[in-house]
PDB file of N, CA and C in Angstrom:
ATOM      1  N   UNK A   1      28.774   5.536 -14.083  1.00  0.00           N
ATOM      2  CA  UNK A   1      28.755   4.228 -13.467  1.00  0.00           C
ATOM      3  C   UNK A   1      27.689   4.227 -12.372  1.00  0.00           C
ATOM      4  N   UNK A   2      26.643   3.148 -11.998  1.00  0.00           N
ATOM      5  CA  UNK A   2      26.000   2.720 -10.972  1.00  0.00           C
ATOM      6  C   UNK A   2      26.474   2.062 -10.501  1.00  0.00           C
ATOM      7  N   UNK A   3      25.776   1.528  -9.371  1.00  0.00           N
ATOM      8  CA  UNK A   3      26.145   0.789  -8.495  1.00  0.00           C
ATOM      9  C   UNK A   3      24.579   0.423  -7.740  1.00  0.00           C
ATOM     10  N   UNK A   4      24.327  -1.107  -7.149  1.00  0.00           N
ATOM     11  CA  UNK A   4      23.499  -1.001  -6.742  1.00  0.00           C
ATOM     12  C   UNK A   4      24.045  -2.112  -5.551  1.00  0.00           C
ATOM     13  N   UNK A   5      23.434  -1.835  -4.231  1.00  0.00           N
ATOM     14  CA  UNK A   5      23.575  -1.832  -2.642  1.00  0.00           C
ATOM     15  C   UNK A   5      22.527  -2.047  -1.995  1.00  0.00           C
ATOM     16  N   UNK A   6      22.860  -2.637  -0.805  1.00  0.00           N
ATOM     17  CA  UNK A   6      21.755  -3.167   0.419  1.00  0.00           C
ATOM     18  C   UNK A   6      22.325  -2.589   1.499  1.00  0.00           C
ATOM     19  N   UNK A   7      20.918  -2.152   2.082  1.00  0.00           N
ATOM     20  CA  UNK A   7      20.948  -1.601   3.605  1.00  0.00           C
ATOM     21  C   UNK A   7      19.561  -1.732   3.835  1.00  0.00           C
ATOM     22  N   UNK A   8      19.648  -1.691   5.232  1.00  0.00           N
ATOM     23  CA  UNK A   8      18.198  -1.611   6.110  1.00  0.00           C
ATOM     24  C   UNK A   8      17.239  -2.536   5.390  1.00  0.00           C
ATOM     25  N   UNK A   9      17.549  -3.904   4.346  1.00  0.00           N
ATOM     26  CA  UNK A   9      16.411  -4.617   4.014  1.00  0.00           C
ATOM     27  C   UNK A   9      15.873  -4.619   2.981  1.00  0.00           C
ATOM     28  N   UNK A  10      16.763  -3.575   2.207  1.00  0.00           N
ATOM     29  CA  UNK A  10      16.260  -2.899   0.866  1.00  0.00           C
ATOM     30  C   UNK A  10      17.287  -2.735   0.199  1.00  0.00           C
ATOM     31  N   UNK A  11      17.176  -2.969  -1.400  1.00  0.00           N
ATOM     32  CA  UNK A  11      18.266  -2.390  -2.060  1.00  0.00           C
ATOM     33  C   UNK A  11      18.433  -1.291  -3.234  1.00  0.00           C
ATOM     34  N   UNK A  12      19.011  -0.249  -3.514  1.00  0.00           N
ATOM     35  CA  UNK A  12      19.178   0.659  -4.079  1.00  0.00           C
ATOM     36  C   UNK A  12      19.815   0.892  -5.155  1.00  0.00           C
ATOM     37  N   UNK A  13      19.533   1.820  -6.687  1.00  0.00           N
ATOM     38  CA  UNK A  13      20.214   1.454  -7.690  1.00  0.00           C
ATOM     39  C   UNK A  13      21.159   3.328  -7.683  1.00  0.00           C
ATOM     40  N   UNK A  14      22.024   3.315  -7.374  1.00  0.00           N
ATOM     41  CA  UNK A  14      22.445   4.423  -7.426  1.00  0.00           C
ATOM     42  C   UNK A  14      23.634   4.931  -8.460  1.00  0.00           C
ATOM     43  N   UNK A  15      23.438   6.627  -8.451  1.00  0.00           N
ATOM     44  CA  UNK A  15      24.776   7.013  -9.127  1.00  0.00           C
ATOM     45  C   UNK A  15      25.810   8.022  -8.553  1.00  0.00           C
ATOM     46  N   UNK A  16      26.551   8.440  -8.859  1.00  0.00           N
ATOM     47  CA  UNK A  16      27.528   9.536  -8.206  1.00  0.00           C
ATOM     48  C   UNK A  16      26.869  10.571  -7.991  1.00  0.00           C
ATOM     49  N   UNK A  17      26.280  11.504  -7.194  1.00  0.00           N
ATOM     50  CA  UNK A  17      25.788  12.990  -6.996  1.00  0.00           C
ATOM     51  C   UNK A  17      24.230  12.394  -6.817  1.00  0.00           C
ATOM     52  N   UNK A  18      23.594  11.475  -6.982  1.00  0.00           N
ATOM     53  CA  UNK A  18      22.675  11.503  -6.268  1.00  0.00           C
ATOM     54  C   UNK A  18      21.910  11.743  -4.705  1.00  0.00           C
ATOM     55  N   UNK A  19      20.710  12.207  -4.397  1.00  0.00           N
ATOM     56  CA  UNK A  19      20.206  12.109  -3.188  1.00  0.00           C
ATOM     57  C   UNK A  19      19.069  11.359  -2.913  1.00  0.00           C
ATOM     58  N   UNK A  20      19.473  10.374  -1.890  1.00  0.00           N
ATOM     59  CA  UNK A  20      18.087   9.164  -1.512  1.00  0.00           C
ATOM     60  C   UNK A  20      17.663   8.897  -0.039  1.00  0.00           C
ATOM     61  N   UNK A  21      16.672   8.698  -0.009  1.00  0.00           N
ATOM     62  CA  UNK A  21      15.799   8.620   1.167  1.00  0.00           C
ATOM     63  C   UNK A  21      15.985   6.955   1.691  1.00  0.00           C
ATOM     64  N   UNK A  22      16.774   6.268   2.642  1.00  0.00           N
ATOM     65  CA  UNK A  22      16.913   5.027   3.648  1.00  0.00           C
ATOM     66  C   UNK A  22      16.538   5.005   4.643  1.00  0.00           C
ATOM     67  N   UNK A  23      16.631   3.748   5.003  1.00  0.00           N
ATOM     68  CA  UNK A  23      16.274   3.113   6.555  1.00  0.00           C
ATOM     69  C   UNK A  23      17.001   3.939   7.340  1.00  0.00           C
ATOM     70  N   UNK A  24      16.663   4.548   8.513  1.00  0.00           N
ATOM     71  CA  UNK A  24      17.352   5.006   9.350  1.00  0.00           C
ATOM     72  C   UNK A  24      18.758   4.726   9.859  1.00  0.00           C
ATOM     73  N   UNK A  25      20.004   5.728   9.977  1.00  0.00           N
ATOM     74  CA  UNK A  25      21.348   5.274  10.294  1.00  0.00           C
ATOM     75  C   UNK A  25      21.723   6.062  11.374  1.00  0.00           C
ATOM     76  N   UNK A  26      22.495   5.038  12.384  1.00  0.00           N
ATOM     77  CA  UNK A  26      22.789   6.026  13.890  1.00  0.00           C
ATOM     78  C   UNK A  26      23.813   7.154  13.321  1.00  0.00           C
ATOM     79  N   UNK A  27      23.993   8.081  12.303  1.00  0.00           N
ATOM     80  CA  UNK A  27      24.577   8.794  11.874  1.00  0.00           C
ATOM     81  C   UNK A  27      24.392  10.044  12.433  1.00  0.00           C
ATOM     82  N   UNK A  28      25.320  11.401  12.790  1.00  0.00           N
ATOM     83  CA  UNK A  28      25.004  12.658  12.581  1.00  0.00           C
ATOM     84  C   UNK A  28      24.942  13.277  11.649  1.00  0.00           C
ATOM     85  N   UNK A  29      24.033  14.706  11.209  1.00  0.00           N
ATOM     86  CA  UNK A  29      23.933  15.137  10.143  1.00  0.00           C
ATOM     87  C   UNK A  29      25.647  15.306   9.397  1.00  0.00           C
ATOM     88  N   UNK A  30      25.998  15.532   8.211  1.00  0.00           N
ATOM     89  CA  UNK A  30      27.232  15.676   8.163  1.00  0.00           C
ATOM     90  C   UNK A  30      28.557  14.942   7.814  1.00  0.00           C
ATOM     91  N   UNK A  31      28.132  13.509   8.755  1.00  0.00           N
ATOM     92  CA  UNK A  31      29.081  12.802   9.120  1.00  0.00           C
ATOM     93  C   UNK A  31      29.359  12.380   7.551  1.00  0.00           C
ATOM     94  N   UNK A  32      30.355  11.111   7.337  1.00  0.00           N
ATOM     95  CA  UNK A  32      30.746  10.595   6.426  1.00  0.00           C
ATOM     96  C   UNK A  32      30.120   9.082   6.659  1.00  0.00           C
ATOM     97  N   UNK A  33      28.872   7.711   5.665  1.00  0.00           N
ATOM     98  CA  UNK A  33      28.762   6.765   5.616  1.00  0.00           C
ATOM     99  C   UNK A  33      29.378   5.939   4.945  1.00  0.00           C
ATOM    100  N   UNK A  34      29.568   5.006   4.971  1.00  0.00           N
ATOM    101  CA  UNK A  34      29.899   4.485   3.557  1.00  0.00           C
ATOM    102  C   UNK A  34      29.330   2.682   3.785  1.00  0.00           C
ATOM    103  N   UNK A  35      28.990   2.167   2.444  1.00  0.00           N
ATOM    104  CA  UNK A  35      28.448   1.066   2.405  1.00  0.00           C
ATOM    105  C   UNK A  35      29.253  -0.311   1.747  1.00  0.00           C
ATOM    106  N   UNK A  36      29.146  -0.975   2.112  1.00  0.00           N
ATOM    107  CA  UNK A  36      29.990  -2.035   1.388  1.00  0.00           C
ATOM    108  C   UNK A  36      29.004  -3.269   1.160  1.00  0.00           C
ATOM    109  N   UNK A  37      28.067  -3.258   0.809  1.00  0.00           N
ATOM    110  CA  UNK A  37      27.235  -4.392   0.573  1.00  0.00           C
ATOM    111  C   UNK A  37      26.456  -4.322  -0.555  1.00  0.00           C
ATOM    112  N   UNK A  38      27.950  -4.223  -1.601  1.00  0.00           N
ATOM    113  CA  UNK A  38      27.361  -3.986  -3.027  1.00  0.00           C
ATOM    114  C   UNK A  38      27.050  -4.974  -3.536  1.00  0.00           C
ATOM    115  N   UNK A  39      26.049  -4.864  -4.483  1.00  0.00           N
ATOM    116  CA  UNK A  39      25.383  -6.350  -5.032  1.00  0.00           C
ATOM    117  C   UNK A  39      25.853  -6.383  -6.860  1.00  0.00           C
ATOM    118  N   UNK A  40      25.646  -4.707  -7.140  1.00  0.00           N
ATOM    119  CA  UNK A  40      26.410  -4.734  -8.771  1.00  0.00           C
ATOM    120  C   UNK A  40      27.004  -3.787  -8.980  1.00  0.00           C
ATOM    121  N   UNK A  41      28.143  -4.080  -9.924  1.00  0.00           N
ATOM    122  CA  UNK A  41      28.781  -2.561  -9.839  1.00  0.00           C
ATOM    123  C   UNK A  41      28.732  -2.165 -11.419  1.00  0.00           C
ATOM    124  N   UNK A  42      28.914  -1.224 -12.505  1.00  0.00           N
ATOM    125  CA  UNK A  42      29.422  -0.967 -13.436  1.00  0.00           C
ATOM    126  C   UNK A  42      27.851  -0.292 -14.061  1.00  0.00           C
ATOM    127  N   UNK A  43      28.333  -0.182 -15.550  1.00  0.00           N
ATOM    128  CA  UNK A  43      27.567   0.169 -16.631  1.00  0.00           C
ATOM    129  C   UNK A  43      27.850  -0.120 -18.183  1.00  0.00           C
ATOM    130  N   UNK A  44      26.837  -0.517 -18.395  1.00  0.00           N
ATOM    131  CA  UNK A  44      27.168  -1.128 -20.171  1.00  0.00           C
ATOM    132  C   UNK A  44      27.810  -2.652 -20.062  1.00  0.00           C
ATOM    133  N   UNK A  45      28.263  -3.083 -20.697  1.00  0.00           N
ATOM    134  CA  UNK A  45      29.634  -4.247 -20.872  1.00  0.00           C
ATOM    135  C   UNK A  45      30.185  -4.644 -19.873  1.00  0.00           C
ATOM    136  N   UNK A  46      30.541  -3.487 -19.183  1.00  0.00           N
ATOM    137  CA  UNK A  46      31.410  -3.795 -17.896  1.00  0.00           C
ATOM    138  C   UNK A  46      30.902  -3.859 -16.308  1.00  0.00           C
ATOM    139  N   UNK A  47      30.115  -4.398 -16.456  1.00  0.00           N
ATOM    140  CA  UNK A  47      29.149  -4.766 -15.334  1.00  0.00           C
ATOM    141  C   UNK A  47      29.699  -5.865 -14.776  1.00  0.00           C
ATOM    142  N   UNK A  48      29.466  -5.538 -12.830  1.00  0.00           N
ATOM    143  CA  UNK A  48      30.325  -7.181 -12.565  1.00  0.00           C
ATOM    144  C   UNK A  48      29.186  -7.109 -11.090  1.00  0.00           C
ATOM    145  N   UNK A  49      28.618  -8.282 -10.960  1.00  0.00           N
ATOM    146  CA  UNK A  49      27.634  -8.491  -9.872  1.00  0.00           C
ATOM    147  C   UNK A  49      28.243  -9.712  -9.077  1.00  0.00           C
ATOM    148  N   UNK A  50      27.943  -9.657  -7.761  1.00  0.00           N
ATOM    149  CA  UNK A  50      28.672 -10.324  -6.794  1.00  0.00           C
ATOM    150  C   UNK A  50      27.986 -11.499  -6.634  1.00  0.00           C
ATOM    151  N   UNK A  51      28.316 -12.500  -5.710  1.00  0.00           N
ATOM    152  CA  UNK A  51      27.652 -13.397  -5.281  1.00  0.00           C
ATOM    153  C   UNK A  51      27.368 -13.802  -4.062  1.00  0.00           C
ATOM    154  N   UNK A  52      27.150 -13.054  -2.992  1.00  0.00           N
ATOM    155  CA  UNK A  52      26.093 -12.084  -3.023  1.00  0.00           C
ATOM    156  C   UNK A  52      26.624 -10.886  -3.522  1.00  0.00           C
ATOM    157  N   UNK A  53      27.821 -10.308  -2.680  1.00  0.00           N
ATOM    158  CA  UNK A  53      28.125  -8.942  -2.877  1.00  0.00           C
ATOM    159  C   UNK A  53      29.805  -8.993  -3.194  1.00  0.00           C
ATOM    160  N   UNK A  54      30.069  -8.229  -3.951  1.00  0.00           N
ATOM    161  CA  UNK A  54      31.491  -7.581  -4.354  1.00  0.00           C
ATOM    162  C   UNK A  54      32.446  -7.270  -3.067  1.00  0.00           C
ATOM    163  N   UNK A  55      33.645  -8.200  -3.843  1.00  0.00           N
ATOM    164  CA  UNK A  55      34.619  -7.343  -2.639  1.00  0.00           C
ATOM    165  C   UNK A  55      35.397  -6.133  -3.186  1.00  0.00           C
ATOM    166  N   UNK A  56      35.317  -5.921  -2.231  1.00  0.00           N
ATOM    167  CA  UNK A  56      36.086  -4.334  -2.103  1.00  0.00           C
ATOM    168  C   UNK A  56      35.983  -3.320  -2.757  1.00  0.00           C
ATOM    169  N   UNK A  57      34.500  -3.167  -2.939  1.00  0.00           N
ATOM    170  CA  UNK A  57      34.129  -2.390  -3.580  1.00  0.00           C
ATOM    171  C   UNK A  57      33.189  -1.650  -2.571  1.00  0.00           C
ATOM    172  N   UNK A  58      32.511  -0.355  -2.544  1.00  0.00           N
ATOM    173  CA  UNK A  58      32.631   0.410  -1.664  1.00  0.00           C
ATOM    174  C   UNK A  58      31.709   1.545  -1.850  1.00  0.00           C
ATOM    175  N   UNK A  59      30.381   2.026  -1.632  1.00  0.00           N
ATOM    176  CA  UNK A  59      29.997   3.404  -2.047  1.00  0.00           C
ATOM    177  C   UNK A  59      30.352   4.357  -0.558  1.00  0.00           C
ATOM    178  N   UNK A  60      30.674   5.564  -1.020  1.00  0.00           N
ATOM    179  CA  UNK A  60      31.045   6.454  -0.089  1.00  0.00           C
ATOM    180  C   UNK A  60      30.027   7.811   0.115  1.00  0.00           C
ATOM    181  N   UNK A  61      29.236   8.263   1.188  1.00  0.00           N
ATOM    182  CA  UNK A  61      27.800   8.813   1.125  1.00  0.00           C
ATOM    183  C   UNK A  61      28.334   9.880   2.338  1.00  0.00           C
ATOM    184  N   UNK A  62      27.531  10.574   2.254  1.00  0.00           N
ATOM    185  CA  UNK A  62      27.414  12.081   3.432  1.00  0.00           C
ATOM    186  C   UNK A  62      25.723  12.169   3.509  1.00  0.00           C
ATOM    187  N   UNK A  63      26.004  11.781   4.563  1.00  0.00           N
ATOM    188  CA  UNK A  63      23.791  12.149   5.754  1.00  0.00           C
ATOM    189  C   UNK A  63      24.270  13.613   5.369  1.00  0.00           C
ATOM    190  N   UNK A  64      23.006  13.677   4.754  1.00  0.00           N
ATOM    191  CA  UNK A  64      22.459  15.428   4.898  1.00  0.00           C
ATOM    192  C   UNK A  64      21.303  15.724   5.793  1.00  0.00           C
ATOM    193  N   UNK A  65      20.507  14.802   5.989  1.00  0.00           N
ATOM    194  CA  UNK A  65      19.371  14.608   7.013  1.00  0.00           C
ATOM    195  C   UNK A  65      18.839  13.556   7.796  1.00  0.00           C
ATOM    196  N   UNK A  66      18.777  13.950   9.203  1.00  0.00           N
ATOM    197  CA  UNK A  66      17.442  12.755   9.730  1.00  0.00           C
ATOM    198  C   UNK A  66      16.080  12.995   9.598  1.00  0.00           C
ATOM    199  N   UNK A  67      15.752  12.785   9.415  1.00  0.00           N
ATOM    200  CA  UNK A  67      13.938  12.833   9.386  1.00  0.00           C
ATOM    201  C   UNK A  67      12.829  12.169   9.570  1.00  0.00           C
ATOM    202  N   UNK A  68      11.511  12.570   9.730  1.00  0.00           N
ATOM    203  CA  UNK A  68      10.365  11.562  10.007  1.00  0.00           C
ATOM    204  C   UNK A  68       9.437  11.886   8.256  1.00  0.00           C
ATOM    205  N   UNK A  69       9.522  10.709   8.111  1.00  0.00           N
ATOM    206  CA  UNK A  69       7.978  10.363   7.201  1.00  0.00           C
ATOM    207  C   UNK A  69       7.047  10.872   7.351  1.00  0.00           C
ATOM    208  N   UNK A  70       6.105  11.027   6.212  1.00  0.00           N
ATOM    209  CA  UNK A  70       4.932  11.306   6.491  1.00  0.00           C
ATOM    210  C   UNK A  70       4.051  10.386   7.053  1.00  0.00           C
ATOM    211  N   UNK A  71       3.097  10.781   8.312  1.00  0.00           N
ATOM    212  CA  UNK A  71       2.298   9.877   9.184  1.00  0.00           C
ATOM    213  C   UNK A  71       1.412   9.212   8.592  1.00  0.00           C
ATOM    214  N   UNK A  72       1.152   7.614   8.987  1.00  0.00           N
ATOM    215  CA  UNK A  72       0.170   7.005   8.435  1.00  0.00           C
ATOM    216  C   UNK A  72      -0.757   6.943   8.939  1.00  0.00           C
ATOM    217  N   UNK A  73      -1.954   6.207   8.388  1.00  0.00           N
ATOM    218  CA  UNK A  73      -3.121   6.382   9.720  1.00  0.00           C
ATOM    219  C   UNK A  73      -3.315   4.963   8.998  1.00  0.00           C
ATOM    220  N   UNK A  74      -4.122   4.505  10.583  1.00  0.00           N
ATOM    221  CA  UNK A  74      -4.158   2.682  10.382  1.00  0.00           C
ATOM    222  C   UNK A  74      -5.477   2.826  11.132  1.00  0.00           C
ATOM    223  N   UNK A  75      -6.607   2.277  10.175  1.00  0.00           N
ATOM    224  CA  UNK A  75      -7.849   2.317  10.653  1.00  0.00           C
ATOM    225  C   UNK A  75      -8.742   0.566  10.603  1.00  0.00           C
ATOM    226  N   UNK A  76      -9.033  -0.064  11.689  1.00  0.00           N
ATOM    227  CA  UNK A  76      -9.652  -1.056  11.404  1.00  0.00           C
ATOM    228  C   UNK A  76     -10.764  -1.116  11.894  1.00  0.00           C
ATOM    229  N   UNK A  77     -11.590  -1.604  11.771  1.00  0.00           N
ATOM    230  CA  UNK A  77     -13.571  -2.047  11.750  1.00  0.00           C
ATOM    231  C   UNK A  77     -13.917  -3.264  11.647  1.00  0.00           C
ATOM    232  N   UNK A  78     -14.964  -3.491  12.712  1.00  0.00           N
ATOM    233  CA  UNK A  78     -15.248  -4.697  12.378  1.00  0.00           C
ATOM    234  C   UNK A  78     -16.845  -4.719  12.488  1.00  0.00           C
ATOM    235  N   UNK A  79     -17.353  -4.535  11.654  1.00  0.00           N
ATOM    236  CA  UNK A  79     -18.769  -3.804  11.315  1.00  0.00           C
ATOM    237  C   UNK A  79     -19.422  -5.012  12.054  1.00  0.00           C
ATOM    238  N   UNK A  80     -20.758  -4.215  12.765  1.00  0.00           N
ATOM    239  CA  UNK A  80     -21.887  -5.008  13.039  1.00  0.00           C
ATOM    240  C   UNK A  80     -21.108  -5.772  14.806  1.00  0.00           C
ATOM    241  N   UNK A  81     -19.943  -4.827  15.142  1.00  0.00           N
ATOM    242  CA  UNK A  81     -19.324  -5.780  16.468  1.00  0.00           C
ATOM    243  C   UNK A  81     -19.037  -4.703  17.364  1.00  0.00           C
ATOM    244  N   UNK A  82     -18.969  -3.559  16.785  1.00  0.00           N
ATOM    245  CA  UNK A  82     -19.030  -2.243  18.055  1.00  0.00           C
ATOM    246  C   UNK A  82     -17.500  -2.272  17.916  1.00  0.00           C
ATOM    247  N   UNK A  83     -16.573  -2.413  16.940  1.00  0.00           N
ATOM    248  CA  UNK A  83     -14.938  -2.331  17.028  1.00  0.00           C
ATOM    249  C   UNK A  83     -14.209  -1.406  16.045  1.00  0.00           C
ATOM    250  N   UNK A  84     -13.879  -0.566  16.569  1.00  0.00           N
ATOM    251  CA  UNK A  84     -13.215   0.498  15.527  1.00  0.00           C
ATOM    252  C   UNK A  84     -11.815   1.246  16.490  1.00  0.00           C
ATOM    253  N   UNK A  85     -11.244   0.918  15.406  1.00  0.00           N
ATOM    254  CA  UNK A  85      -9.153   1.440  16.506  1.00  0.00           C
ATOM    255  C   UNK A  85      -8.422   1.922  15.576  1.00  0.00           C
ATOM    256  N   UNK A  86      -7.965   2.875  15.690  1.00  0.00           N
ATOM    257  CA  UNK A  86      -7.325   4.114  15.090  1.00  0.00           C
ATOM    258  C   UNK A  86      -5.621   4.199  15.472  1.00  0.00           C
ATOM    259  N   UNK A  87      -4.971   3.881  14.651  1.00  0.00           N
ATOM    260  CA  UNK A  87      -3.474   3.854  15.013  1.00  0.00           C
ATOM    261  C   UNK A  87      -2.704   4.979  13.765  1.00  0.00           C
ATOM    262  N   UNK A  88      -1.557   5.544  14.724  1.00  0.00           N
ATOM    263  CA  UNK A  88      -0.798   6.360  13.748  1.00  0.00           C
ATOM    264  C   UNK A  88       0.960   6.154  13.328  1.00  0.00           C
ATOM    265  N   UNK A  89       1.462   5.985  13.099  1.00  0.00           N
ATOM    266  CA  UNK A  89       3.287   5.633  12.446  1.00  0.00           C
ATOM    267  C   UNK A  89       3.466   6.864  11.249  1.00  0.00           C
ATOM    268  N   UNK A  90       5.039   6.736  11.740  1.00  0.00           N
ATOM    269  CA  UNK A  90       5.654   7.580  10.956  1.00  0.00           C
ATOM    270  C   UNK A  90       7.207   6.977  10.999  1.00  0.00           C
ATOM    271  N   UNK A  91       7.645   6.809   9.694  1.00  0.00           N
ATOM    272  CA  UNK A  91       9.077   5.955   9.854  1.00  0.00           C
ATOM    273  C   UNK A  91      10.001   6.947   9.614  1.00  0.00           C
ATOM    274  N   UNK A  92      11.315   6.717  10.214  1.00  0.00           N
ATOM    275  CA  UNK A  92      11.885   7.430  10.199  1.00  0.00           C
ATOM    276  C   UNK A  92      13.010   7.367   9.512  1.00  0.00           C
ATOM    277  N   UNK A  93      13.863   8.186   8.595  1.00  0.00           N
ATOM    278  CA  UNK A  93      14.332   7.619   7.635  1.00  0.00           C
ATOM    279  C   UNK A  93      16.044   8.703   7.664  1.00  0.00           C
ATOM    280  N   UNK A  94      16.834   8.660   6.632  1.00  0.00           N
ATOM    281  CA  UNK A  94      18.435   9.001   6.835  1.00  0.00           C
ATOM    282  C   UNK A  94      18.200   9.642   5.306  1.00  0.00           C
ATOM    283  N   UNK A  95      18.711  10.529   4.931  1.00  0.00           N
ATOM    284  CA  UNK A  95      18.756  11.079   3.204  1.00  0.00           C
ATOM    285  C   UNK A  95      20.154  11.994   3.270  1.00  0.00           C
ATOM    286  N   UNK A  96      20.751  10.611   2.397  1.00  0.00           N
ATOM    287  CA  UNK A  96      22.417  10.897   2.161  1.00  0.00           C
ATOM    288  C   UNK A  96      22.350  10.918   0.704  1.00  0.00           C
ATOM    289  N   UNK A  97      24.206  12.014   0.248  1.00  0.00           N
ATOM    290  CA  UNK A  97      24.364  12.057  -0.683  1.00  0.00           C
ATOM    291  C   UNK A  97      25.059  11.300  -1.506  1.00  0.00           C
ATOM    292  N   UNK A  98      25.361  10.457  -2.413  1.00  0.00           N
ATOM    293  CA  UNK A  98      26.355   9.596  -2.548  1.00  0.00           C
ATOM    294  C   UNK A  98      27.400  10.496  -2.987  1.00  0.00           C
ATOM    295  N   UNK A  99      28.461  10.210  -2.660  1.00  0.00           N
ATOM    296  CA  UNK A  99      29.765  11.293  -2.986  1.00  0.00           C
ATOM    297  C   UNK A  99      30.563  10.360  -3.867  1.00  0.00           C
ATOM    298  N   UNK A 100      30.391   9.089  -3.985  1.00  0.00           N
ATOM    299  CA  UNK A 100      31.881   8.057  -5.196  1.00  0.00           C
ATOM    300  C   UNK A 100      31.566   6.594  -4.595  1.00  0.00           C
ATOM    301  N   UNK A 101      31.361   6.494  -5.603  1.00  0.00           N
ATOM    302  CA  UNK A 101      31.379   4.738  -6.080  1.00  0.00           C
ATOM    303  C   UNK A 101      32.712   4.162  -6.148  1.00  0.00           C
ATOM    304  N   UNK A 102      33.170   3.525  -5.395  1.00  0.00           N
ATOM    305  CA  UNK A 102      34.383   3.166  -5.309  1.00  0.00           C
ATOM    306  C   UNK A 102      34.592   1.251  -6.035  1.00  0.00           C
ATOM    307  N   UNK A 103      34.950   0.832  -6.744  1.00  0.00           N
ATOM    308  CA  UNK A 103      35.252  -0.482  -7.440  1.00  0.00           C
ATOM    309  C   UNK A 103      36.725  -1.128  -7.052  1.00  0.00           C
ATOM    310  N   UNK A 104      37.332  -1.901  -6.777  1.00  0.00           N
ATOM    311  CA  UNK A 104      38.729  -2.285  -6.920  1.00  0.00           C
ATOM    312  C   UNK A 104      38.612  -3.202  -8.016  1.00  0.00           C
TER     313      UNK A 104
END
């Protein structure tokens, strides 16, 4: 069974024992997440999608990490004007495991 979910702005198509890289969560490593802003749940036939989202239905996740992204580099020019600016970002992101897809 999948399940697919919104967080941080984005949404995700997941399964049981997977590991995925999200928007950052005030979580400790370890802790227990869980999401409730499921948008579809099932597989095959028995597929049931919300409007927006499903009630009481539920994925249940464990943070295994916080981490930073790899750095970007942000370069702009403006030829023939003497303008050149150099900027750097790195986002920072949460990579949990899903532990059970929960449906009522």
């Amino acid at each position: 069974m999948y399940a697919v979910f919104q967080t941080g702005g984005k949404q995700y198509r997941v399964k049981s024992g997977e590991q995925l890289k999200i928007e950052a969560l005030p979580a400790d490593v370890g802790a227990a997440v869980s999401f409730d802003r499921i948008l579809m749940l099932g597989e095959g036939e028995g597929v049931r999608v919300g409007a927006p989202f499903l009630d009481g239905a539920k994925i249940k996740a464990t943070v295994i990490a916080q981490a930073r992204g790899e750095k970007l580099r942000i370069f702009k020019l403006r030829r023939r004007k003497h303008y050149a600016k150099t900027q750097g970002h790195r986002q920072s992101f949460t990579e949990v495991r899903i532990d059970e897809i929960v449906g009522a």
